[in-house]
N, C-alpha and C. Protein backbone atom coordinates (compact mmCIF):
# COMPACT_ATOMS: atom_id res chain seq x y z
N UNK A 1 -48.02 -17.86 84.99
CA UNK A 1 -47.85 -19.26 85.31
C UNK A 1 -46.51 -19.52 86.01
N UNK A 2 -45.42 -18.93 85.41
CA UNK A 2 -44.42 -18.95 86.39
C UNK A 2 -43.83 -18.57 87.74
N UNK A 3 -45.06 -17.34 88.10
CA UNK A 3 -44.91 -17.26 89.61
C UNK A 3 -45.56 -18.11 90.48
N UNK A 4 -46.34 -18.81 89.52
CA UNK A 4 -47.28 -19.73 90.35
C UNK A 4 -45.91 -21.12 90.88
N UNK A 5 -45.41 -21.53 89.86
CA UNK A 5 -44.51 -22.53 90.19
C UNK A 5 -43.53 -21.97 91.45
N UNK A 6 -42.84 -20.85 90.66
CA UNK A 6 -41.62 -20.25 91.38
C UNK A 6 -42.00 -19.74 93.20
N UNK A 7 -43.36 -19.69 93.76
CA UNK A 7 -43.91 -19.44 95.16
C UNK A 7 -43.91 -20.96 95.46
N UNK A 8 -44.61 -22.02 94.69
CA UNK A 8 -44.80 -23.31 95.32
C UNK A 8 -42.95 -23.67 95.24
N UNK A 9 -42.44 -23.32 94.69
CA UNK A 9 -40.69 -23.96 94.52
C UNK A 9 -40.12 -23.34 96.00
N UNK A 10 -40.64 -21.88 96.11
CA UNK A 10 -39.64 -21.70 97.03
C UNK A 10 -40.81 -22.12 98.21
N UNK A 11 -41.39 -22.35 98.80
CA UNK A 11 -42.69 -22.64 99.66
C UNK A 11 -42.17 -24.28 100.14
N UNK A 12 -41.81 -25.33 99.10
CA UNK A 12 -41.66 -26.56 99.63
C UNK A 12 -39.92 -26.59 99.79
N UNK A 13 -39.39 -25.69 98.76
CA UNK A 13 -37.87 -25.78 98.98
C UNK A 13 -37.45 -25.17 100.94
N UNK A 14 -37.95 -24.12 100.96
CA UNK A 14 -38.27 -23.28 102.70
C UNK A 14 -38.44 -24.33 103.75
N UNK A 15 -39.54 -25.03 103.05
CA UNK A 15 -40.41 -26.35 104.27
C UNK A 15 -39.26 -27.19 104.66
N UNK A 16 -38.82 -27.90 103.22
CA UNK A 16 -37.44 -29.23 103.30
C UNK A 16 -36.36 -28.28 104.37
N UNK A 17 -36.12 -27.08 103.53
CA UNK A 17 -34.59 -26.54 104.79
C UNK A 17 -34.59 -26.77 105.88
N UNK A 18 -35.92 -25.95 106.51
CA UNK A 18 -36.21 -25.79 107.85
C UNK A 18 -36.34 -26.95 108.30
N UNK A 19 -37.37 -28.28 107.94
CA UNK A 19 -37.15 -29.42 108.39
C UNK A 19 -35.64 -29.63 108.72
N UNK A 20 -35.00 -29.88 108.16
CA UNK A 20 -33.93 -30.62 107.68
C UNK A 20 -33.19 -29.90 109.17
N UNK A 21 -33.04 -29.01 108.91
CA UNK A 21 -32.23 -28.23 110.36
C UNK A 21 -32.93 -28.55 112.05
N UNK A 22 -34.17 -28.25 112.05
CA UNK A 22 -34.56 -28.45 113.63
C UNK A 22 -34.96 -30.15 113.47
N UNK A 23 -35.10 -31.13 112.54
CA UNK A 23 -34.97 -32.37 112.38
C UNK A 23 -33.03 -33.01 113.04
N UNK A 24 -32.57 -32.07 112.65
CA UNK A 24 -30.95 -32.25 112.81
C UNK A 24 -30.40 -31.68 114.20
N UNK A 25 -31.24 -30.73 114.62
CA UNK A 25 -30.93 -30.06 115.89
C UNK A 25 -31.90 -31.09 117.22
N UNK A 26 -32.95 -31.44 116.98
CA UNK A 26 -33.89 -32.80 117.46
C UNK A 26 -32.81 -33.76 117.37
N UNK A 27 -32.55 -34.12 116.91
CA UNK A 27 -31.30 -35.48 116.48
C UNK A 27 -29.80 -35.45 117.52
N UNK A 28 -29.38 -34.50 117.26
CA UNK A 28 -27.92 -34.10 118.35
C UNK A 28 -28.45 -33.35 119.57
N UNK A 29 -29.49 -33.38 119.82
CA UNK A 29 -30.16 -33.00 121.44
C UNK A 29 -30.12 -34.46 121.80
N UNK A 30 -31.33 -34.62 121.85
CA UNK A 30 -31.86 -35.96 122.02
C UNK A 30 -30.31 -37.24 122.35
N UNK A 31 -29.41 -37.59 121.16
CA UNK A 31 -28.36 -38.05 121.48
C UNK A 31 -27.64 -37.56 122.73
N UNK A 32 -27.28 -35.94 122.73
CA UNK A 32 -26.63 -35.46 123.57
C UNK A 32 -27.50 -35.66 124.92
N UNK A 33 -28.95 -35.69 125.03
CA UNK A 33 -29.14 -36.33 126.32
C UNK A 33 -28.89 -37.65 126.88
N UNK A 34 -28.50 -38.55 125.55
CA UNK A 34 -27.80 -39.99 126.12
C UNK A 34 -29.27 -40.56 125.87
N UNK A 35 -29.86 -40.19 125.17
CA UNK A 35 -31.08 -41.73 124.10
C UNK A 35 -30.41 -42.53 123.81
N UNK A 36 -31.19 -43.94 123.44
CA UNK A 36 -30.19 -44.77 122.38
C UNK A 36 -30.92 -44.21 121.64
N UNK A 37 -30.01 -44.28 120.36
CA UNK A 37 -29.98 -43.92 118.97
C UNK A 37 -31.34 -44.64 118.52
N UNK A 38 -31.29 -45.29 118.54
CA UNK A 38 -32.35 -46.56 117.92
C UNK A 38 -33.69 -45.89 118.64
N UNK A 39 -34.06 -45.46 119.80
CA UNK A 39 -35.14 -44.93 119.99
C UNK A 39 -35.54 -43.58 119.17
N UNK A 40 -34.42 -43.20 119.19
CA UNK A 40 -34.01 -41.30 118.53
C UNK A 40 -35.27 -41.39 117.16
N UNK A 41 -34.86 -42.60 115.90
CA UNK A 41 -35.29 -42.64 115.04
C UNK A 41 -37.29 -43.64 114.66
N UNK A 42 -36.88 -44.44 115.99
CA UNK A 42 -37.95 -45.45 115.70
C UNK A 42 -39.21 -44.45 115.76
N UNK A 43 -40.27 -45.84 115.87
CA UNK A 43 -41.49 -44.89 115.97
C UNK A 43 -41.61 -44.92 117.49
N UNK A 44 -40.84 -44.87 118.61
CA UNK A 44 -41.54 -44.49 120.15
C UNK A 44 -41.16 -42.76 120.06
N UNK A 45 -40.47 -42.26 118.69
CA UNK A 45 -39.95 -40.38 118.68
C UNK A 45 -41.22 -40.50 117.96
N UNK A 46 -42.12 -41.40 117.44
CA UNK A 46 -42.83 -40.27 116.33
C UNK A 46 -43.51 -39.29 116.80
N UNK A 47 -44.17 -39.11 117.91
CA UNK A 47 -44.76 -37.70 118.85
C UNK A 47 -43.70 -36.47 118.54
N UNK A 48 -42.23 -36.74 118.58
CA UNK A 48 -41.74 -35.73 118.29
C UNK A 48 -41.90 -35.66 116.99
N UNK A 49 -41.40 -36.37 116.34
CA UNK A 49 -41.08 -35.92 114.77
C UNK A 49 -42.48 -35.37 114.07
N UNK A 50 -43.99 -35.45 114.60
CA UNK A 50 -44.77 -35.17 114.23
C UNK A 50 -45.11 -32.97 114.36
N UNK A 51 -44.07 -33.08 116.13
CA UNK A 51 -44.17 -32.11 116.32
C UNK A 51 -43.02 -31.38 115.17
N UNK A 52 -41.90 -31.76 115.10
CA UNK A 52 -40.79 -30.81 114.29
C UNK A 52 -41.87 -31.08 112.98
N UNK A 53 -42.74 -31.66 112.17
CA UNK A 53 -43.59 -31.46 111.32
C UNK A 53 -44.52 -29.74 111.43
N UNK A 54 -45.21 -30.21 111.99
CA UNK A 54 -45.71 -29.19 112.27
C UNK A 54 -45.11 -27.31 113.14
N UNK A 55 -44.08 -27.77 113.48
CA UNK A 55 -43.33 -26.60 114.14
C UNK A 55 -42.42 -26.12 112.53
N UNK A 56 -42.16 -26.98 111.54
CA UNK A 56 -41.65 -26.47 110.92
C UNK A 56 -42.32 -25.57 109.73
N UNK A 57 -43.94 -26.35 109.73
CA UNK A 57 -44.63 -25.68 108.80
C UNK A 57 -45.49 -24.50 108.98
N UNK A 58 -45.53 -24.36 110.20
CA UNK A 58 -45.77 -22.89 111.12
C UNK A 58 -44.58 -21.89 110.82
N UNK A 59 -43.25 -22.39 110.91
CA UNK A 59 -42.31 -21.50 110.88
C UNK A 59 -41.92 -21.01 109.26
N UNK A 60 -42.29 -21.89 108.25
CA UNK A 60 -42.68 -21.71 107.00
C UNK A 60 -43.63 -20.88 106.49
N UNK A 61 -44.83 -20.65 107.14
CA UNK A 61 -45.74 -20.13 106.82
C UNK A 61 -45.07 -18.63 106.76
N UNK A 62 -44.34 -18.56 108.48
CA UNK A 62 -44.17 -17.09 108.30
C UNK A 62 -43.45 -16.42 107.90
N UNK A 63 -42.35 -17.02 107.28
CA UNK A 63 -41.06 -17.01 105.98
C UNK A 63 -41.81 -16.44 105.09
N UNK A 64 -42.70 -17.26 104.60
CA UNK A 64 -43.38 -16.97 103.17
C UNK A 64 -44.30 -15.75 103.06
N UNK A 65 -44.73 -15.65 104.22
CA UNK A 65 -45.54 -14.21 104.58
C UNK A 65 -44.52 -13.03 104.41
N UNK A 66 -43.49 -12.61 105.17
CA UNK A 66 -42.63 -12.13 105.80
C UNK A 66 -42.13 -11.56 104.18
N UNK A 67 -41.88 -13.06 103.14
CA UNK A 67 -41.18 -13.05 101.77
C UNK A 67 -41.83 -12.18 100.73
N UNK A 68 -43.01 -12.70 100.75
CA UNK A 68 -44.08 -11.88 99.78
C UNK A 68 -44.73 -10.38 100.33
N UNK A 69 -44.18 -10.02 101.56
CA UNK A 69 -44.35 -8.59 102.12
C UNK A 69 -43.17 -7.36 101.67
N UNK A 70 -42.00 -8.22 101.67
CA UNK A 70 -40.50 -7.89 101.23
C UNK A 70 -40.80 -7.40 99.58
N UNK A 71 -41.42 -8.58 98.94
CA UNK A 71 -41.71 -8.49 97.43
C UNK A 71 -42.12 -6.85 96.89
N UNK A 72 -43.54 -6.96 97.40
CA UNK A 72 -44.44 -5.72 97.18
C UNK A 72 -43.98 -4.76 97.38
């Protein structure tokens, strides 16, 4: 029962990081191209932010693959 938790812990803990970083690297691009800010966050980015969603949970997947290959 506890590896069951301890794969979903590190699986959503992996997801948040990685968000959190190319969410933050999206953020100081975007500015650094001279957006207003206010667009950066509203919903006319949500096309992006949908993509750093999904780009991040692709890049998660293969962490976790990569992790549990390391394991064995």
């Amino acid at each position: 029962m506890k590896e069951t938790y301890k794969r979903k812990a590190t699986g959503i803990g992996s997801f948040i990081i990685i968000y959190c970083f190319i969410g933050m690297g999206v953020i100081i691009g975007l500015l650094t191209a001279g957006l207003n800010p206010t667009l950066v966050i509203s919903v006319v980015s949500a096309p992006i932010w949908i993509a750093v969603i999904f780009l991040s949970q692709a890049i998660n997947k293969r962490v976790i693959k990569e992790e549990d290959y390391e394991n064995d």
